[in-house]
Protein backbone atom coordinates (compact mmCIF):
# COMPACT_ATOMS: atom_id res chain seq x y z
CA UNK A 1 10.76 -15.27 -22.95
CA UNK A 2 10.28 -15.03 -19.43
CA UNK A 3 7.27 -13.27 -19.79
CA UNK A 4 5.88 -16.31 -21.35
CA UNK A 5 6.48 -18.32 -18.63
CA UNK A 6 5.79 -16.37 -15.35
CA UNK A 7 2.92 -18.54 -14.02
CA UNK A 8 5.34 -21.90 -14.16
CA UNK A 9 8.50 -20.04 -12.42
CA UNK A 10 5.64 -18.23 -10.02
CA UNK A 11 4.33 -21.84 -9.31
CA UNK A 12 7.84 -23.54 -8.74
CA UNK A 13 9.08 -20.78 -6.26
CA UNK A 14 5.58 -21.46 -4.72
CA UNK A 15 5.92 -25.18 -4.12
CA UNK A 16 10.18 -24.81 -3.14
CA UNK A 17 8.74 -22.18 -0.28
CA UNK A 18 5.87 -24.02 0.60
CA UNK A 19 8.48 -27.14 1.06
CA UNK A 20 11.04 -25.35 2.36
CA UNK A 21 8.32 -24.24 5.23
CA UNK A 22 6.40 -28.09 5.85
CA UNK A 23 10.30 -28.73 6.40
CA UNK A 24 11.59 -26.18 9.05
CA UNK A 25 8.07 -27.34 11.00
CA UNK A 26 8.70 -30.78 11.02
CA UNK A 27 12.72 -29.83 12.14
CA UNK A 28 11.57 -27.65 14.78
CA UNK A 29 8.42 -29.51 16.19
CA UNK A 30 8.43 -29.99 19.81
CA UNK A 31 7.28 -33.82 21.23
CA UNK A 32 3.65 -33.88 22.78
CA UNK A 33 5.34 -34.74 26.30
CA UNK A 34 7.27 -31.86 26.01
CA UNK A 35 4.40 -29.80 25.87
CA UNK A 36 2.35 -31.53 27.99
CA UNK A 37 4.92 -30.89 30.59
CA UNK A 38 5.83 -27.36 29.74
CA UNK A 39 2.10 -26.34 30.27
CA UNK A 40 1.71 -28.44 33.17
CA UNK A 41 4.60 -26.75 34.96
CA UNK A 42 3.37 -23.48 33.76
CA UNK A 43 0.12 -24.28 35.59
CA UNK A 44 1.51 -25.13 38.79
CA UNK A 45 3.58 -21.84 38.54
CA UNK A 46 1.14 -19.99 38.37
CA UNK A 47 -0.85 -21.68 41.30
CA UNK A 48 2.03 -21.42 43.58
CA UNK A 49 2.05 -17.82 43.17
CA UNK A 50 -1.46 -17.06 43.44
CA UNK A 51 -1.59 -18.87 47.03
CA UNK A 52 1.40 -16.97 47.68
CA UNK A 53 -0.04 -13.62 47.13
């Protein structure tokens, strides 16, 4: 019996991970300022130190 059905349960666990994923990335995403900011202290890191060296 399950043999007759292996493309349907194949095709439900697909969508329930694919799901599960879209929803742990929207959770976790970080705000566009956040980022912004992140790199932009990154960058001037990275400048102090070269002018340092």
């Amino acid at each position: 019996m399950i043999a007759k059905y292996w493309k349907r349960i194949g095709v439900i666990i697909l969508v329930i991970a694919c799901l599960f994923n879209i929803t742990i990335k929207l959770v976790n995403k970080t705000s566009l300022k956040e980022e912004l900011e992140t790199s932009g202290q990154y960058i001037l890191d990275r400048e102090n130190s070269n002018e340092i060296n």
